[in-house]
C-alpha atoms as a PDB file:
ATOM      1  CA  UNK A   1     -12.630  11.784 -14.209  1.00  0.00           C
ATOM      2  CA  UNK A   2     -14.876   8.921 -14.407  1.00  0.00           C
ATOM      3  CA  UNK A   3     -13.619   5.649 -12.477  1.00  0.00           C
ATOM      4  CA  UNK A   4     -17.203   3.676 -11.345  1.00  0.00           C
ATOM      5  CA  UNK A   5     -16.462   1.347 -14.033  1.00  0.00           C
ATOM      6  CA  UNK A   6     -12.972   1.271 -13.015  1.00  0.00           C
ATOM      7  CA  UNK A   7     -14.239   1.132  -9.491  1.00  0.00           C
ATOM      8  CA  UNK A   8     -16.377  -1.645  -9.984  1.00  0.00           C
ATOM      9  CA  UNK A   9     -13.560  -3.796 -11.969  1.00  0.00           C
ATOM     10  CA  UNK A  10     -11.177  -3.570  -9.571  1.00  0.00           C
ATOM     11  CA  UNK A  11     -13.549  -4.535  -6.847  1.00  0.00           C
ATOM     12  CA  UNK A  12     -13.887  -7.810  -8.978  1.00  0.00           C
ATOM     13  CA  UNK A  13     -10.464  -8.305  -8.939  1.00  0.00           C
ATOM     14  CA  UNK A  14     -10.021  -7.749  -5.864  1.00  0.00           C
ATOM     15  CA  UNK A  15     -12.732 -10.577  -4.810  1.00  0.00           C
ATOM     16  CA  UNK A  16     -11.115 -12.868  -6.667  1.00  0.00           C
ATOM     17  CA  UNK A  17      -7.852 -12.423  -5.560  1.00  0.00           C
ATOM     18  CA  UNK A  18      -9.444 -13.409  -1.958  1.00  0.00           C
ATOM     19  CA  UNK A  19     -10.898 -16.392  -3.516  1.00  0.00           C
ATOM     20  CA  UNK A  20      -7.993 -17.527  -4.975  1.00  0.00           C
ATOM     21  CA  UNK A  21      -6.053 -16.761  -1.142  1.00  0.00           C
ATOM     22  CA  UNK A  22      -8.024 -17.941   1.762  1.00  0.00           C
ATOM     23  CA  UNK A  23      -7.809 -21.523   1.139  1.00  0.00           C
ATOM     24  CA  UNK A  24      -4.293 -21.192   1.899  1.00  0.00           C
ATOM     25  CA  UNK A  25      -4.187 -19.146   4.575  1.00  0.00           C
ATOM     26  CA  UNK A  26      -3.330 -21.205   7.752  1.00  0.00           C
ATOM     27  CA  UNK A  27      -2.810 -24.378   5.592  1.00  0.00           C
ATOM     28  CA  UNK A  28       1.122 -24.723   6.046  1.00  0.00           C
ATOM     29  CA  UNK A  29       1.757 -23.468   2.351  1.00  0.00           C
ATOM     30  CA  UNK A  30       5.832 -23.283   1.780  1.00  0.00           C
ATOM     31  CA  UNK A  31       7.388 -20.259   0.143  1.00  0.00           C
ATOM     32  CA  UNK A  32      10.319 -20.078  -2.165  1.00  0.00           C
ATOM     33  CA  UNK A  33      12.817 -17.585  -2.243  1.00  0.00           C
ATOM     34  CA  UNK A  34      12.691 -14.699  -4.983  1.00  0.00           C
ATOM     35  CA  UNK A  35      16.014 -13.247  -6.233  1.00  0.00           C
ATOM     36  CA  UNK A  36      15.260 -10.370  -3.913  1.00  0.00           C
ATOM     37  CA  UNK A  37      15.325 -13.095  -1.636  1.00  0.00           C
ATOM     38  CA  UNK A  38      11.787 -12.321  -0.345  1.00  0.00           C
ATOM     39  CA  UNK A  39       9.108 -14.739  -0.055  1.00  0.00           C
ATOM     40  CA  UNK A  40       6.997 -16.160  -2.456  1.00  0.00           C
ATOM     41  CA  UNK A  41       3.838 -18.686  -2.337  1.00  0.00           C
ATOM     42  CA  UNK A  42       1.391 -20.735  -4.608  1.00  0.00           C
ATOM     43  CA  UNK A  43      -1.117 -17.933  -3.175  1.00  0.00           C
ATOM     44  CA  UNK A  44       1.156 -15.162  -4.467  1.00  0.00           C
ATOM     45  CA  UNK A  45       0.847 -16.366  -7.906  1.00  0.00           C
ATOM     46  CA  UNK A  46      -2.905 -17.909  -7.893  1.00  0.00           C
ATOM     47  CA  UNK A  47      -4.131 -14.568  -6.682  1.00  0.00           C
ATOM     48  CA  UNK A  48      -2.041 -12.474  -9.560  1.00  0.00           C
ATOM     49  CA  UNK A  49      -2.824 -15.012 -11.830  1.00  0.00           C
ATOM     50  CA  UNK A  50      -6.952 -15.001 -11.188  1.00  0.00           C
ATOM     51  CA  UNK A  51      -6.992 -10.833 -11.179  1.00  0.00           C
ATOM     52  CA  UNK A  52      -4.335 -10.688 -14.993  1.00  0.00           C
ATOM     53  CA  UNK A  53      -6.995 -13.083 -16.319  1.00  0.00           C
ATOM     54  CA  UNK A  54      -9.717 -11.073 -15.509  1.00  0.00           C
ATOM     55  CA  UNK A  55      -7.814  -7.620 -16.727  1.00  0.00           C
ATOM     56  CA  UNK A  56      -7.215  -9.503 -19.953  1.00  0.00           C
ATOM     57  CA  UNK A  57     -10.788  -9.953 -20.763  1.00  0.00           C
ATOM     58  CA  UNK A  58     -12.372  -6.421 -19.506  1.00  0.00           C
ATOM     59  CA  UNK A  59      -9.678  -4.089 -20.228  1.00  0.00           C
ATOM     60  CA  UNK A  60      -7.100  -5.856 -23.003  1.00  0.00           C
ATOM     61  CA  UNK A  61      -5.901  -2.486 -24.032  1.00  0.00           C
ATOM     62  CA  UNK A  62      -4.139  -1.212 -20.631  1.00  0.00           C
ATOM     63  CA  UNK A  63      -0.553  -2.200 -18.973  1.00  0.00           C
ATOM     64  CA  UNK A  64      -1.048  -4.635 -16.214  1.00  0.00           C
ATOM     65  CA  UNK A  65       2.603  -4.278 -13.626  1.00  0.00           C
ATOM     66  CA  UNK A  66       2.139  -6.789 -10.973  1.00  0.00           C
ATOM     67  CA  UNK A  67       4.756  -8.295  -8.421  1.00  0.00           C
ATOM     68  CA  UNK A  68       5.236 -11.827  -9.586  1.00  0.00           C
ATOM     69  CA  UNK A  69       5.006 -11.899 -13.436  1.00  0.00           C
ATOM     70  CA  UNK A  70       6.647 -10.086 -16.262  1.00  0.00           C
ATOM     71  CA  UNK A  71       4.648  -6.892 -17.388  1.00  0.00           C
ATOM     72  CA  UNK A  72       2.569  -6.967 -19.930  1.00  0.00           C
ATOM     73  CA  UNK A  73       2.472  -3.521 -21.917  1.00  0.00           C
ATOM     74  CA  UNK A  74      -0.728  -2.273 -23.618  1.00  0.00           C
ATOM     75  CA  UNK A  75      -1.413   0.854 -25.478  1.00  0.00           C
ATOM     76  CA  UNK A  76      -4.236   2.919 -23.399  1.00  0.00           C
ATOM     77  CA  UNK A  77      -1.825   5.327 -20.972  1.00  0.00           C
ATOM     78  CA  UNK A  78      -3.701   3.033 -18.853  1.00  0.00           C
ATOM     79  CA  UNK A  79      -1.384   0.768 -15.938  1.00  0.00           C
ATOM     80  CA  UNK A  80      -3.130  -1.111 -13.495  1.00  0.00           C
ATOM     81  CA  UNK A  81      -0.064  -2.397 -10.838  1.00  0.00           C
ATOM     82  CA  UNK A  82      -1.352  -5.381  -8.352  1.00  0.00           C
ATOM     83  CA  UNK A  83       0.556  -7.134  -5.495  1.00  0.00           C
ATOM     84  CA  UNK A  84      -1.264  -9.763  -5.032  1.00  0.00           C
ATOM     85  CA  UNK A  85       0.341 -10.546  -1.330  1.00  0.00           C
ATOM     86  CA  UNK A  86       1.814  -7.199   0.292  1.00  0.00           C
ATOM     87  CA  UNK A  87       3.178  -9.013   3.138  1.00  0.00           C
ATOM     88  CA  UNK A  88       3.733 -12.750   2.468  1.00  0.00           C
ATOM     89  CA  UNK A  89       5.651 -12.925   5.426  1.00  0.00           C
ATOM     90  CA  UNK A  90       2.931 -11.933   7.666  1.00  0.00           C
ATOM     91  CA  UNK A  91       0.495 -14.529   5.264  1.00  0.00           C
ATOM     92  CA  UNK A  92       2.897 -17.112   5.829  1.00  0.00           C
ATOM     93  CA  UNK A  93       3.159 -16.595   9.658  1.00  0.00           C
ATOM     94  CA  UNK A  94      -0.491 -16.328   9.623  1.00  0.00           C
ATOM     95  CA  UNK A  95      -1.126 -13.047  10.318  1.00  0.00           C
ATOM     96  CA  UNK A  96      -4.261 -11.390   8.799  1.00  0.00           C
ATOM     97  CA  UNK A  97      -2.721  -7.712   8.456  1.00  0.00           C
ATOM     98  CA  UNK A  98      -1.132  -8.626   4.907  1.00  0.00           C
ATOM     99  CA  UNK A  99      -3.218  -7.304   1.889  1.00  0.00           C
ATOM    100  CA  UNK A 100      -3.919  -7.322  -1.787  1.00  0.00           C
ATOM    101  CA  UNK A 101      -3.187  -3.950  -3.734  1.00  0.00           C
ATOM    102  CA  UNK A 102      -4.536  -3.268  -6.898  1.00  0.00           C
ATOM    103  CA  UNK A 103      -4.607   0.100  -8.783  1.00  0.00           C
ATOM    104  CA  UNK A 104      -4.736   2.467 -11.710  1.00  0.00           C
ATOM    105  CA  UNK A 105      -2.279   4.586 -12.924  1.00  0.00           C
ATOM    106  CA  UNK A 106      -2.999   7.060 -15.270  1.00  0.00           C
ATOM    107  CA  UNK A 107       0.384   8.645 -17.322  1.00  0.00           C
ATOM    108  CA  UNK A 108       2.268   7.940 -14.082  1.00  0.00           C
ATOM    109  CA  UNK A 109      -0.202   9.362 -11.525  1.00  0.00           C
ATOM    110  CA  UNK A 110      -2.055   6.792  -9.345  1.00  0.00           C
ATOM    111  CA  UNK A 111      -5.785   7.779  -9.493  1.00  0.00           C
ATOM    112  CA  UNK A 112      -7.488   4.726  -8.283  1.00  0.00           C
ATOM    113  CA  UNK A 113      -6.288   2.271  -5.285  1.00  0.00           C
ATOM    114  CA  UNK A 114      -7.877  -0.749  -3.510  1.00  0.00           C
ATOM    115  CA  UNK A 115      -6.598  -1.893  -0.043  1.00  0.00           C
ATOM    116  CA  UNK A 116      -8.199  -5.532   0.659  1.00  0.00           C
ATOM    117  CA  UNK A 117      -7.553  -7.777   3.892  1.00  0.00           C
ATOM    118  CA  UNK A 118      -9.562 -11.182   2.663  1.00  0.00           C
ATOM    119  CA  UNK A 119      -9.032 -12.981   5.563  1.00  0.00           C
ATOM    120  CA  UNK A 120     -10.822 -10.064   7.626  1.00  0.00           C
ATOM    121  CA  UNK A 121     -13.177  -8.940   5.298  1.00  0.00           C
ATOM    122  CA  UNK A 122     -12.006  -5.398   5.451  1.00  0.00           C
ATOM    123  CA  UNK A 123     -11.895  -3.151   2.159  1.00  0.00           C
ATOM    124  CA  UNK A 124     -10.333   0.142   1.322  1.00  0.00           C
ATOM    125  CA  UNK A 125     -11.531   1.895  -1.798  1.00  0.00           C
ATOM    126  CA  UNK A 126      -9.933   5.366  -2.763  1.00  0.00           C
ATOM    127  CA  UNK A 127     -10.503   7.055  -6.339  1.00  0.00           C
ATOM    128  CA  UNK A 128      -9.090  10.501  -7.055  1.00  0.00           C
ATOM    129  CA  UNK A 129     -11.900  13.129  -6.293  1.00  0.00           C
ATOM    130  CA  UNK A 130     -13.774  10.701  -4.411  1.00  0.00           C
ATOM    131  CA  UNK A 131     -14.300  10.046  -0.224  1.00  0.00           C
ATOM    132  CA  UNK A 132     -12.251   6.735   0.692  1.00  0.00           C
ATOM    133  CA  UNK A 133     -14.733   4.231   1.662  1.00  0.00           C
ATOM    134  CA  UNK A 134     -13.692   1.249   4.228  1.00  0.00           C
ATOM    135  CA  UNK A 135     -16.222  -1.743   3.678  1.00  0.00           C
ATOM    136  CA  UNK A 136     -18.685   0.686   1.726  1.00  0.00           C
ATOM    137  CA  UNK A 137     -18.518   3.621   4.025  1.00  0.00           C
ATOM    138  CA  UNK A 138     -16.979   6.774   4.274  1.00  0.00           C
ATOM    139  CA  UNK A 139     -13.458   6.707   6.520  1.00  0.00           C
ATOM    140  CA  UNK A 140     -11.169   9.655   7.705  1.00  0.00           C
ATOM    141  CA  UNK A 141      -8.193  10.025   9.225  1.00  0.00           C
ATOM    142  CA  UNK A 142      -7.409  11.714  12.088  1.00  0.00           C
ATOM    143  CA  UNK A 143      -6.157  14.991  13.567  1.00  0.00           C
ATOM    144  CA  UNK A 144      -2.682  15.159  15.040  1.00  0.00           C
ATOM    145  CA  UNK A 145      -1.968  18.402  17.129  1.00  0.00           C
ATOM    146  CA  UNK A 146       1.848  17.557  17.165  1.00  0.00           C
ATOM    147  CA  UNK A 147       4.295  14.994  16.112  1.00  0.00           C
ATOM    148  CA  UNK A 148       5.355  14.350  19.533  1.00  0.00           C
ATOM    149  CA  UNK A 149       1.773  12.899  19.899  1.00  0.00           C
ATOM    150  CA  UNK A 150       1.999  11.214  16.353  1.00  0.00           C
ATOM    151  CA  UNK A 151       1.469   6.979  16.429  1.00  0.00           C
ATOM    152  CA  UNK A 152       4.091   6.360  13.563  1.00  0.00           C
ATOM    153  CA  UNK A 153       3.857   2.824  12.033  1.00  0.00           C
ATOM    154  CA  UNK A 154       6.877   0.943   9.773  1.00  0.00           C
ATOM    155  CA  UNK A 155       6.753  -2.681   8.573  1.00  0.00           C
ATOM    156  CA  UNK A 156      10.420  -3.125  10.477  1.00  0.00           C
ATOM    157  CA  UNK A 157      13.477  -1.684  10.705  1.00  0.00           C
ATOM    158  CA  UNK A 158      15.421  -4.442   8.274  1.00  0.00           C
ATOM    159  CA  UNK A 159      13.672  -3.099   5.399  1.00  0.00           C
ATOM    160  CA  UNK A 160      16.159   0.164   5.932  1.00  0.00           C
ATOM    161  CA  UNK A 161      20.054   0.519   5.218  1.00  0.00           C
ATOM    162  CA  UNK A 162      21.670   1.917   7.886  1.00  0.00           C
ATOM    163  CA  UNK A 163      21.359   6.081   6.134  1.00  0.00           C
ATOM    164  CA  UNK A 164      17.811   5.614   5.868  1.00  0.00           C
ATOM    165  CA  UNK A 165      17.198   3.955   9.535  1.00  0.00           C
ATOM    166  CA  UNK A 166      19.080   6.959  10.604  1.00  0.00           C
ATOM    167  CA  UNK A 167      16.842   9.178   8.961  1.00  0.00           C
ATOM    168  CA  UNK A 168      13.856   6.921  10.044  1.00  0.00           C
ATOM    169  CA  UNK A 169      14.948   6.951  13.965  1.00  0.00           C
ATOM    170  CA  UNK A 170      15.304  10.482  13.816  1.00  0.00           C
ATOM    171  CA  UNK A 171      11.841  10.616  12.818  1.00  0.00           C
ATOM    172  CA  UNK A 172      10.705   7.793  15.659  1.00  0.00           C
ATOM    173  CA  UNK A 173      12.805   9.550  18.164  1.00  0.00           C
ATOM    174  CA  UNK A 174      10.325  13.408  17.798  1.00  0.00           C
ATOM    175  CA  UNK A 175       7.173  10.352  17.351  1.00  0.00           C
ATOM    176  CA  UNK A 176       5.281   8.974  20.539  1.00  0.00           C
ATOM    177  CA  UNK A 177       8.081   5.957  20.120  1.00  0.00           C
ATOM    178  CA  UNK A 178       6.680   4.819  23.419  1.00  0.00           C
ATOM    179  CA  UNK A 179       3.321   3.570  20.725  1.00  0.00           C
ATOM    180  CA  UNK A 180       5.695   2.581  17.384  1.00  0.00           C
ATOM    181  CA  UNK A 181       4.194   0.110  15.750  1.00  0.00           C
ATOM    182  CA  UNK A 182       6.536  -2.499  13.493  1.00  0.00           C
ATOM    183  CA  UNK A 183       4.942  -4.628  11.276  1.00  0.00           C
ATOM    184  CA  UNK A 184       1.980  -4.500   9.155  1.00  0.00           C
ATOM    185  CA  UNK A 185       2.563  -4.210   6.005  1.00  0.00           C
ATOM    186  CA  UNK A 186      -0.240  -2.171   3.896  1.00  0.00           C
ATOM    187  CA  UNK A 187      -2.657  -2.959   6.676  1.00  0.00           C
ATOM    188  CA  UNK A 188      -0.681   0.473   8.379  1.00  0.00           C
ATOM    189  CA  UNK A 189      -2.144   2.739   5.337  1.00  0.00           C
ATOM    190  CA  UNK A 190      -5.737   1.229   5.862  1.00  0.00           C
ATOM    191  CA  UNK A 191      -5.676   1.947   9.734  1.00  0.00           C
ATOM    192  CA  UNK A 192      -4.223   5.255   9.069  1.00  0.00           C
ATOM    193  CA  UNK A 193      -6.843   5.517   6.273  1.00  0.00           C
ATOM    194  CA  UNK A 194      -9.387   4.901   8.888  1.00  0.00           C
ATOM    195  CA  UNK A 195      -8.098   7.623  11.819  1.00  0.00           C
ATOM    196  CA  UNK A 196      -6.243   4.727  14.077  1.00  0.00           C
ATOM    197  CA  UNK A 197      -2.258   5.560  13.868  1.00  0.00           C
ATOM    198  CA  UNK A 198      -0.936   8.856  12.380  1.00  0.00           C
ATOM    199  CA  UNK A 199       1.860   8.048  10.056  1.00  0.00           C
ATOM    200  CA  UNK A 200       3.544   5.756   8.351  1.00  0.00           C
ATOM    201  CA  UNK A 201       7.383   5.625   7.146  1.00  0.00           C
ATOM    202  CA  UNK A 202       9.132   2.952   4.386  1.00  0.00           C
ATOM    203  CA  UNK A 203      12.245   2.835   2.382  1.00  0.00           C
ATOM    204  CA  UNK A 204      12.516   0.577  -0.687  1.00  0.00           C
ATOM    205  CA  UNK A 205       9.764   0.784  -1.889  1.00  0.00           C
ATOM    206  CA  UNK A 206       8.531  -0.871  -5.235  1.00  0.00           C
ATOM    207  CA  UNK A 207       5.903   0.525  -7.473  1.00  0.00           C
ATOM    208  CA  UNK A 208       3.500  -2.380  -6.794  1.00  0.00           C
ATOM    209  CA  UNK A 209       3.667  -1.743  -3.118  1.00  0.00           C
ATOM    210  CA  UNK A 210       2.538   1.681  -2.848  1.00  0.00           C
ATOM    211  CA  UNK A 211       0.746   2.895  -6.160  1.00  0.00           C
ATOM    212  CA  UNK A 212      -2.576   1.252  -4.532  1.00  0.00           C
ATOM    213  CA  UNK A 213      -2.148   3.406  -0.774  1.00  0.00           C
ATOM    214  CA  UNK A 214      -1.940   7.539  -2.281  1.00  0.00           C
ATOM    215  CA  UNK A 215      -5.532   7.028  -3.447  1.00  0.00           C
ATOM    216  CA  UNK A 216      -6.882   5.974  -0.048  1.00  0.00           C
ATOM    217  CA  UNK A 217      -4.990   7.824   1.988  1.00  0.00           C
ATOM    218  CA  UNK A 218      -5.500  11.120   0.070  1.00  0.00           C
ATOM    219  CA  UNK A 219      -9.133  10.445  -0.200  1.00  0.00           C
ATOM    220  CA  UNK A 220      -9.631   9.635   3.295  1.00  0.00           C
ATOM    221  CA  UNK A 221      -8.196  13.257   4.014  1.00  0.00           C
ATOM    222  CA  UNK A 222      -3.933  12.454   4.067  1.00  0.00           C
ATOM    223  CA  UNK A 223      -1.241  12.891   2.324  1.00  0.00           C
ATOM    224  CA  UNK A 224       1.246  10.654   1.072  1.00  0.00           C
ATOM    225  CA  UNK A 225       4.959  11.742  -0.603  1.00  0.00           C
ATOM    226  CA  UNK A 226       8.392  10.927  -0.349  1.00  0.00           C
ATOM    227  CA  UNK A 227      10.733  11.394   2.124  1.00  0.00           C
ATOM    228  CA  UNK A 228      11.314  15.087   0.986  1.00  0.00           C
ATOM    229  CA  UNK A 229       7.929  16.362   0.686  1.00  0.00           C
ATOM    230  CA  UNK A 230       7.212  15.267  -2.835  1.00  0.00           C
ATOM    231  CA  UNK A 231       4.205  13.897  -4.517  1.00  0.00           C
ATOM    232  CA  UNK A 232       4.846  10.099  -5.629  1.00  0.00           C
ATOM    233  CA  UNK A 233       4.546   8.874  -8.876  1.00  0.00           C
ATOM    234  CA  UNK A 234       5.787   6.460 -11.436  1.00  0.00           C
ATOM    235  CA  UNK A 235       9.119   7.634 -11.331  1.00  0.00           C
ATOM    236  CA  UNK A 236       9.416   8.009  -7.737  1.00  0.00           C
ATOM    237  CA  UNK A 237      12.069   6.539  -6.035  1.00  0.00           C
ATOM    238  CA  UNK A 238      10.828   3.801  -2.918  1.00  0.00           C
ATOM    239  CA  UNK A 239      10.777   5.941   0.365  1.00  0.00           C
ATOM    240  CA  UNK A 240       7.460   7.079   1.244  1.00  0.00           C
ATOM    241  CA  UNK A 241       5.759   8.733   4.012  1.00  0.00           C
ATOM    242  CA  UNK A 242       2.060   8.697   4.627  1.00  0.00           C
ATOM    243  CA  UNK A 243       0.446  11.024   7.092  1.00  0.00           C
ATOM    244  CA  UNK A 244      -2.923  11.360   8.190  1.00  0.00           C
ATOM    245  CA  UNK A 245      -2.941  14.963   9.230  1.00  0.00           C
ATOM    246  CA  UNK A 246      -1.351  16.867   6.363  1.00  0.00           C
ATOM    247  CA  UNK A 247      -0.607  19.835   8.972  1.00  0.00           C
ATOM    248  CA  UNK A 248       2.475  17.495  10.004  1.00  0.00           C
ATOM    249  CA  UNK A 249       3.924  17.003   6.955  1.00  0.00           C
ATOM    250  CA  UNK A 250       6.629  20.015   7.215  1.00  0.00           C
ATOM    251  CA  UNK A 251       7.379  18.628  10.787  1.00  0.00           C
ATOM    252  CA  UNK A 252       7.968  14.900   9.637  1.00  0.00           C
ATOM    253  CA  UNK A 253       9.899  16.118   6.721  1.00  0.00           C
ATOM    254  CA  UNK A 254      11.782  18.198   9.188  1.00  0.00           C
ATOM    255  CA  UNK A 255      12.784  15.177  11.384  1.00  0.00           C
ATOM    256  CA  UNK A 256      13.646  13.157   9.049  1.00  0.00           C
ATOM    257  CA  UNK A 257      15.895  15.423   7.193  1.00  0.00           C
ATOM    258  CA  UNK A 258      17.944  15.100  10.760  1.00  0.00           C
ATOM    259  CA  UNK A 259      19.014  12.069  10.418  1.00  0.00           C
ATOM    260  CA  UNK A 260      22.562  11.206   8.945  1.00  0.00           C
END
C-alpha cells in the first residue's frame, strides 16, 4: 500500500489545524456544552473547519468523519476521521498534552494515523507497513518484563461506568498503580508510542478518538485492541487497550477480564 501522498496530506492538515489552534491556546477562550455534555471551543471548530476545507480540495472523492460536524460521505472506500481537539478539557485548562488526530480508514481498517501536540511541536506519524516516526524520526516502544512493572495510563476514571471501572481497577490493581498516570488524553498513545509508559486503558470510546492511535502504536512496535483481545475497527465498540509490549497483551486481557 502506497500512503506518501496520503502521508504528506495529512501532514498538511495537520499543520493547519495547529495554525488555526495556538492563537487560542492560553487566551481565556469559553467552551459550550455539546449534547454529550463535553466541551466545545471556537478552536474545536476552526481547526476541523481549516483541515475539511483542505480534504475538500485534494481528495473530494473520500468520507471525511470528524468530531464536530455532520459527516460528509464520498464514494472512494476512502474515510479520513479527525478530532480536531482530543482533549478540550486539558486545551481549555491549558494543558499542552491535548492533540489533533487525523486518519485514514480504508473499508473499516485504520491504515494511516497522525498524533500532533501544536503547542509542543511534537508529531506522531504511523502508516501501516511503515516505522512510526515522532518529529521525523524513528520511535519504539518499550519492553515490559511483567505487568506488575507495567506504567498504565487512563485519561480518568469518570470516563468509566461503574462495570467498566471495575474491570479497569482490576487491571490498575496487577499495574505498578504506585506510577498510574490519569489524564492525558491522546498524548498517553504518543508517549507510549515513544517507549515512556507501557499501556494505556479507555472505555467509551468514539471512532474519532482512536482511529488515528492503532497506526502509531502498531508501527512503533504495539498493539492496540479492545478490551477482549480484538483488533479495532470501524465497527468496534469504544473500549480500547493499547500496549507497548505485545508480550502483555494475554496478561492485561487476563486482568481485566477479573473485574465485575
Amino acid at each position: 500500500m502506497n500512503l506518501e501522498n496520503d502521508l504528506a496530506l495529512a501532514q498538511r492538515l495537520a499543520d493547519a489545524a495547529g495554525a488555526a489552534i495556538r492563537p487560542h491556546f492560553r487566551a481565556g477562550l469559553a467552551a459550550e456544552r455539546k449534547g454529550d455534555a463535553t466541551p466545545v471551543t471556537l478552536a474545536d471548530r476552526a481547526a476541523e473547519e481549516a483541515m475539511r476545507r483542505m480534504l475538500k480540495a485534494e481528495a473530494p472523492r473520500d468520507t471525511v468523519i470528524g468530531e464536530e460536524f455532520a459527516a460528509e460521505n464520498g464514494d472512494s472506500g476512502r474515510s479520513w476521521v479527525l478530532d480536531p481537539i482530543d482533549g478540550t478539557t486539558s486545551f481549555l485548562a491549558g494543558r499542552p498534552i491535548f492533540g489533533t488526530l487525523i486518519a485514514l480508514v480504508i473499508e473499516g481498517w485504520p491504515v494511516l494515523g497522525v498524533i500532533d501536540q501544536p503547542i509542543l511541536g511534537e508529531r506522531w506519524v504511523g502508516a501501516a507497513g511503515q516505522a512510526t516516526l515522532f518529529n521525523g524520526q524513528p520511535c519504539r516502544t518499550r519492553a515490559c518484563p511483567s505487568l506488575a512493572e507495567a506504567t498504565l495510563a487512563t485519561t480518568g476514571p469518570h470516563y468509566f461506568d461503574d462495570h467498566q471501572g471495575s474491570h479497569f481497577m482490576a487491571l490498575a490493581a496487577r499495574s505498578d498503580h504506585k506510577r498510574m498516570i490519569m489524564g492525558g488524553d491522546c498524548y498517553n498513545y504518543g508517549l507510549l508510542a515513544s517507549g515512556h509508559i507501557d499501556l494505556v486503558c479507555e472505555a467509551n470510546l468514539k471512532l474519532h478518538d482512536w482511529a488515528a492511535l492503532v497506526p502509531v502504536i502498531e508501527g512503533a512496535g504495539g498493539t492496540m485492541c479492545d478490551w477482549n483481545g480484538e483488533p479495532l475497527h470501524a465497527g468496534s465498540g469504544g473500549d480500547v487497550l493499547a500496549l507497548g509490549d505485545p508480550a502483555r497483551l494475554e496478561d492485561a486481557v487476563a486482568a481485566l477480564a477479573c473485574g465485575h
